[in-house]
N, C-alpha and C. Protein backbone atom coordinates (compact mmCIF):
# COMPACT_ATOMS: atom_id res chain seq x y z
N UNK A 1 15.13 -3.42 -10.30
CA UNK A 1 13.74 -3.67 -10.65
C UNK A 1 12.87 -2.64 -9.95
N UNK A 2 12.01 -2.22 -10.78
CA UNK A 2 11.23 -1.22 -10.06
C UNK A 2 10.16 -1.93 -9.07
N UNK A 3 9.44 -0.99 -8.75
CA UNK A 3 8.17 -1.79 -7.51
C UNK A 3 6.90 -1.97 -8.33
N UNK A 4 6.57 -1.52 -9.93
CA UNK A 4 5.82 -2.27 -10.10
C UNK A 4 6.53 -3.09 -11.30
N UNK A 5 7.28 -3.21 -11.52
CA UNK A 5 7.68 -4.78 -12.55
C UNK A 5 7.62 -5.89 -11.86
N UNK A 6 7.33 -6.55 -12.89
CA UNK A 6 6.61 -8.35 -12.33
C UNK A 6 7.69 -8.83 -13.52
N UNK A 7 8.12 -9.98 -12.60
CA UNK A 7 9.11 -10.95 -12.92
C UNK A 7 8.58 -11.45 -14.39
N UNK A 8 9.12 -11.50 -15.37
CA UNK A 8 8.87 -12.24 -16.69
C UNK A 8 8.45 -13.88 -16.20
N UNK A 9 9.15 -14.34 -15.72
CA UNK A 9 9.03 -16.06 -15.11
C UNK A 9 7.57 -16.20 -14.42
N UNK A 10 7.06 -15.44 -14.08
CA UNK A 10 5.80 -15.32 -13.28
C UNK A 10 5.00 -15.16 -14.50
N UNK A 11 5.03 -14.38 -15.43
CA UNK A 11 3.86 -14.18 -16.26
C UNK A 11 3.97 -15.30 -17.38
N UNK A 12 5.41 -15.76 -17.59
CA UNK A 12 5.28 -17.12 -18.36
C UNK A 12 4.73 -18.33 -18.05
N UNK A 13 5.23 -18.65 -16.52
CA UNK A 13 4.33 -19.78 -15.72
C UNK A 13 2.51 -19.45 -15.90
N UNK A 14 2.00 -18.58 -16.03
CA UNK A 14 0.88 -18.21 -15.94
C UNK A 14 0.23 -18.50 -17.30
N UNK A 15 1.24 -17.77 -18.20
CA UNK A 15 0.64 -17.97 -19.66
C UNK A 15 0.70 -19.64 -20.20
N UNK A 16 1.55 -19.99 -19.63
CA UNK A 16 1.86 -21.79 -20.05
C UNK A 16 0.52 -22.64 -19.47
N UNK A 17 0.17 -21.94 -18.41
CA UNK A 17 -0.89 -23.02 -17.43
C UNK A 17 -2.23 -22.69 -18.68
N UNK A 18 -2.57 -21.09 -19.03
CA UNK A 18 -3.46 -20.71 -19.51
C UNK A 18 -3.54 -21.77 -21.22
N UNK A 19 -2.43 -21.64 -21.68
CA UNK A 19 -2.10 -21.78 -22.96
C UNK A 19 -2.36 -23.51 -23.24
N UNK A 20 -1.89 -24.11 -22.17
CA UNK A 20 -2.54 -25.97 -21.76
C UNK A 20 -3.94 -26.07 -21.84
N UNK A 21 -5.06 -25.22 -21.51
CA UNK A 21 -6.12 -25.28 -20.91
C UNK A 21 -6.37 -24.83 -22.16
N UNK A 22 -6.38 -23.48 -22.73
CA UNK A 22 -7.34 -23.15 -23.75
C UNK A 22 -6.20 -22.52 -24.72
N UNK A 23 -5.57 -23.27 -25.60
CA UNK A 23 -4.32 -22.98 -26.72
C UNK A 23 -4.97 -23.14 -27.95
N UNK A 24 -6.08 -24.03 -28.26
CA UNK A 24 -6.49 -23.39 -29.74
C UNK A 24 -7.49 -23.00 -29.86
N UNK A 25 -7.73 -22.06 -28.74
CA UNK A 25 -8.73 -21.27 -28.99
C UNK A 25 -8.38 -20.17 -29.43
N UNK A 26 -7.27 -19.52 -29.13
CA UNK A 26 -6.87 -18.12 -29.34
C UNK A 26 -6.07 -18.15 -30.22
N UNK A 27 -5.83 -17.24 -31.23
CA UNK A 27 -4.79 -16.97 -31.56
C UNK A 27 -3.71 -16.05 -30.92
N UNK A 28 -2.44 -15.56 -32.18
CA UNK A 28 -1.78 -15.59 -31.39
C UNK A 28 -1.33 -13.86 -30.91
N UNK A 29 -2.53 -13.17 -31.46
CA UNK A 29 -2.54 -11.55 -31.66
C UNK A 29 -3.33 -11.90 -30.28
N UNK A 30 -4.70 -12.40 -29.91
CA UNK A 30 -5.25 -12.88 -28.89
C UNK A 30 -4.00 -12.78 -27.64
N UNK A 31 -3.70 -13.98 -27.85
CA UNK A 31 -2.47 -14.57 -27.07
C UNK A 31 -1.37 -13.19 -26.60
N UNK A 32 -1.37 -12.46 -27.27
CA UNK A 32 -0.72 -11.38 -26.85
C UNK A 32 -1.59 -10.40 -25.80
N UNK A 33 -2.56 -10.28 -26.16
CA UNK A 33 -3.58 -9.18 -25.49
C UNK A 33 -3.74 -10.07 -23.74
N UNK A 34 -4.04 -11.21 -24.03
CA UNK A 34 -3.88 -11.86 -22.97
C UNK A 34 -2.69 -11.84 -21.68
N UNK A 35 -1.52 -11.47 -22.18
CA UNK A 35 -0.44 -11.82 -22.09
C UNK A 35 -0.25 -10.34 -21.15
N UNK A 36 -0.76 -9.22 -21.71
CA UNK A 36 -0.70 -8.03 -21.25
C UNK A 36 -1.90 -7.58 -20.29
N UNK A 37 -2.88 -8.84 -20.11
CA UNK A 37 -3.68 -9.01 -18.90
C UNK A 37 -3.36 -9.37 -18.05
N UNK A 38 -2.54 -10.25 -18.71
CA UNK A 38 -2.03 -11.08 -16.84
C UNK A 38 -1.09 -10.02 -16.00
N UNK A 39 -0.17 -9.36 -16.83
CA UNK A 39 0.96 -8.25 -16.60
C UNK A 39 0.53 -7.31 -16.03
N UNK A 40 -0.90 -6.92 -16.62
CA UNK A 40 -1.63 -5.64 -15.31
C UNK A 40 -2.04 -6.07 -14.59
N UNK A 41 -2.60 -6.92 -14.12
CA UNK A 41 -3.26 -7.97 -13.53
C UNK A 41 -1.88 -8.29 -12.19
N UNK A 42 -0.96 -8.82 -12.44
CA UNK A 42 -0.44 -9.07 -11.59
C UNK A 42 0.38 -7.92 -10.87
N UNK A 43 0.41 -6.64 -11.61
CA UNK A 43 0.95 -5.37 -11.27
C UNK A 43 0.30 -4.89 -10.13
N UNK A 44 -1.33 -4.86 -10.19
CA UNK A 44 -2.04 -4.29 -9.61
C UNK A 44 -2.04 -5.02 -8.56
N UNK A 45 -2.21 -6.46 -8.55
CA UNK A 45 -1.99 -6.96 -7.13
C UNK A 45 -1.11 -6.73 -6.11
N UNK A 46 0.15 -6.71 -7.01
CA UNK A 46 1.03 -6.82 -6.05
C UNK A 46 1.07 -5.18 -5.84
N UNK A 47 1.06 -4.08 -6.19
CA UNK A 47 0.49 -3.01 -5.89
C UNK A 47 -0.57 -2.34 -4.47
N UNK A 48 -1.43 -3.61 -4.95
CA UNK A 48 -2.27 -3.80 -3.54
C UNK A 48 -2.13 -4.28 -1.86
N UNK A 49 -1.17 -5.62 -2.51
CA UNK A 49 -0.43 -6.22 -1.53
C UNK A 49 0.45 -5.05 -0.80
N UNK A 50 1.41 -4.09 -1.49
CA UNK A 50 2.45 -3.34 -0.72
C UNK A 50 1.62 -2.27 0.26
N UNK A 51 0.55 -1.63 -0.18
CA UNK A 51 -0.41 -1.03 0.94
C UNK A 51 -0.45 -1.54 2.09
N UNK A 52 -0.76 -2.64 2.51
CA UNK A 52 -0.85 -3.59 3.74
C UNK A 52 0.15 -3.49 4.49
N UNK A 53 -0.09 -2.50 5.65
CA UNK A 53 1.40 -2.61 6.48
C UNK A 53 1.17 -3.98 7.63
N UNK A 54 2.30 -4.77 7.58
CA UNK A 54 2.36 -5.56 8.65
C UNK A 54 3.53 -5.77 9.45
N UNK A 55 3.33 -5.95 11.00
CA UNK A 55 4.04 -5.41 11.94
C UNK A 55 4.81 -7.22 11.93
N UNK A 56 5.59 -7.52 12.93
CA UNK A 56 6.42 -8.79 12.91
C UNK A 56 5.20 -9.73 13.72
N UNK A 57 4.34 -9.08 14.44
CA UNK A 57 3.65 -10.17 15.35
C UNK A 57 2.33 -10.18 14.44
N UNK A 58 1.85 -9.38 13.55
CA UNK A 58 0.96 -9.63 12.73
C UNK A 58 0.66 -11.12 12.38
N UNK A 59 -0.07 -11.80 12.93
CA UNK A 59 -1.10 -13.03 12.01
C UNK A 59 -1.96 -13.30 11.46
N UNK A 60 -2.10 -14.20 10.81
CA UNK A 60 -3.63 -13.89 9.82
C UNK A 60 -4.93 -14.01 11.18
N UNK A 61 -5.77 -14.07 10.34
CA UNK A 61 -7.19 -14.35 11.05
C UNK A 61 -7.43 -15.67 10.98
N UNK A 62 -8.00 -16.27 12.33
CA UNK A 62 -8.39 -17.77 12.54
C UNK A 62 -9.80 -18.12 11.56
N UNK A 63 -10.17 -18.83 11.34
CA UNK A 63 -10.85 -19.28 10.32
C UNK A 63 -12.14 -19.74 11.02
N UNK A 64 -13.00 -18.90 11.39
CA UNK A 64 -13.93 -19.66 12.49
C UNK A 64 -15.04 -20.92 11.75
N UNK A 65 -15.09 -21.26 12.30
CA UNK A 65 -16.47 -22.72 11.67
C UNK A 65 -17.23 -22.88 12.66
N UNK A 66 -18.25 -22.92 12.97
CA UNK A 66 -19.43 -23.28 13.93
C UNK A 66 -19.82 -24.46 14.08
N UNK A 67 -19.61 -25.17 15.12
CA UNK A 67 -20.29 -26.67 15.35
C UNK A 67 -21.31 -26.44 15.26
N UNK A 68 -22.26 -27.77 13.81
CA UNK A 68 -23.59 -27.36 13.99
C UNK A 68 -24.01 -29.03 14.23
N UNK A 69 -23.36 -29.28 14.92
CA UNK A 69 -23.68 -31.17 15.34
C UNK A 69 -23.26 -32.02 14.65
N UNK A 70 -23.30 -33.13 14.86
CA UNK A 70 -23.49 -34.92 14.13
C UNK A 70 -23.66 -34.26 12.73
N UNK A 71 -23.13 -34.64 11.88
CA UNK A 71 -23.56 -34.99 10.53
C UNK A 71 -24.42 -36.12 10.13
């Protein structure tokens, strides 16, 4: 598999969730164009993702929230 192919199973799970939600709206020439959105779409991410070098002690960032009193 190359480094940018995306798993077929990934873009089907995606198209199934899409296709539940809004299936007669589109047809199915639609449904295709769509289909080849999600595929760049998820190319480019994960594209993005591989830029990010991270070391083994790397952690995310803490999530700060500010006490602003009693509710």
């Amino acid at each position: 598999m190359r480094d940018t192919e995306i798993d077929e199973a990934q873009i089907d799970l995606r198209l199934a969730m899409l296709k539940h939600w809004y299936g007669d709206l589109l047809t199915e020439e639609q449904w295709a164009e769509v289909r080849e959105g999600v595929r760049e779409e998820l190319v480019e991410v994960a594209d993005a993702l591989r830029t990010v070098e991270l070391g083994y002690d790397d952690e995310p960032f803490p999530l700060f929230t500010p006490y602003r009193g009693e509710d």
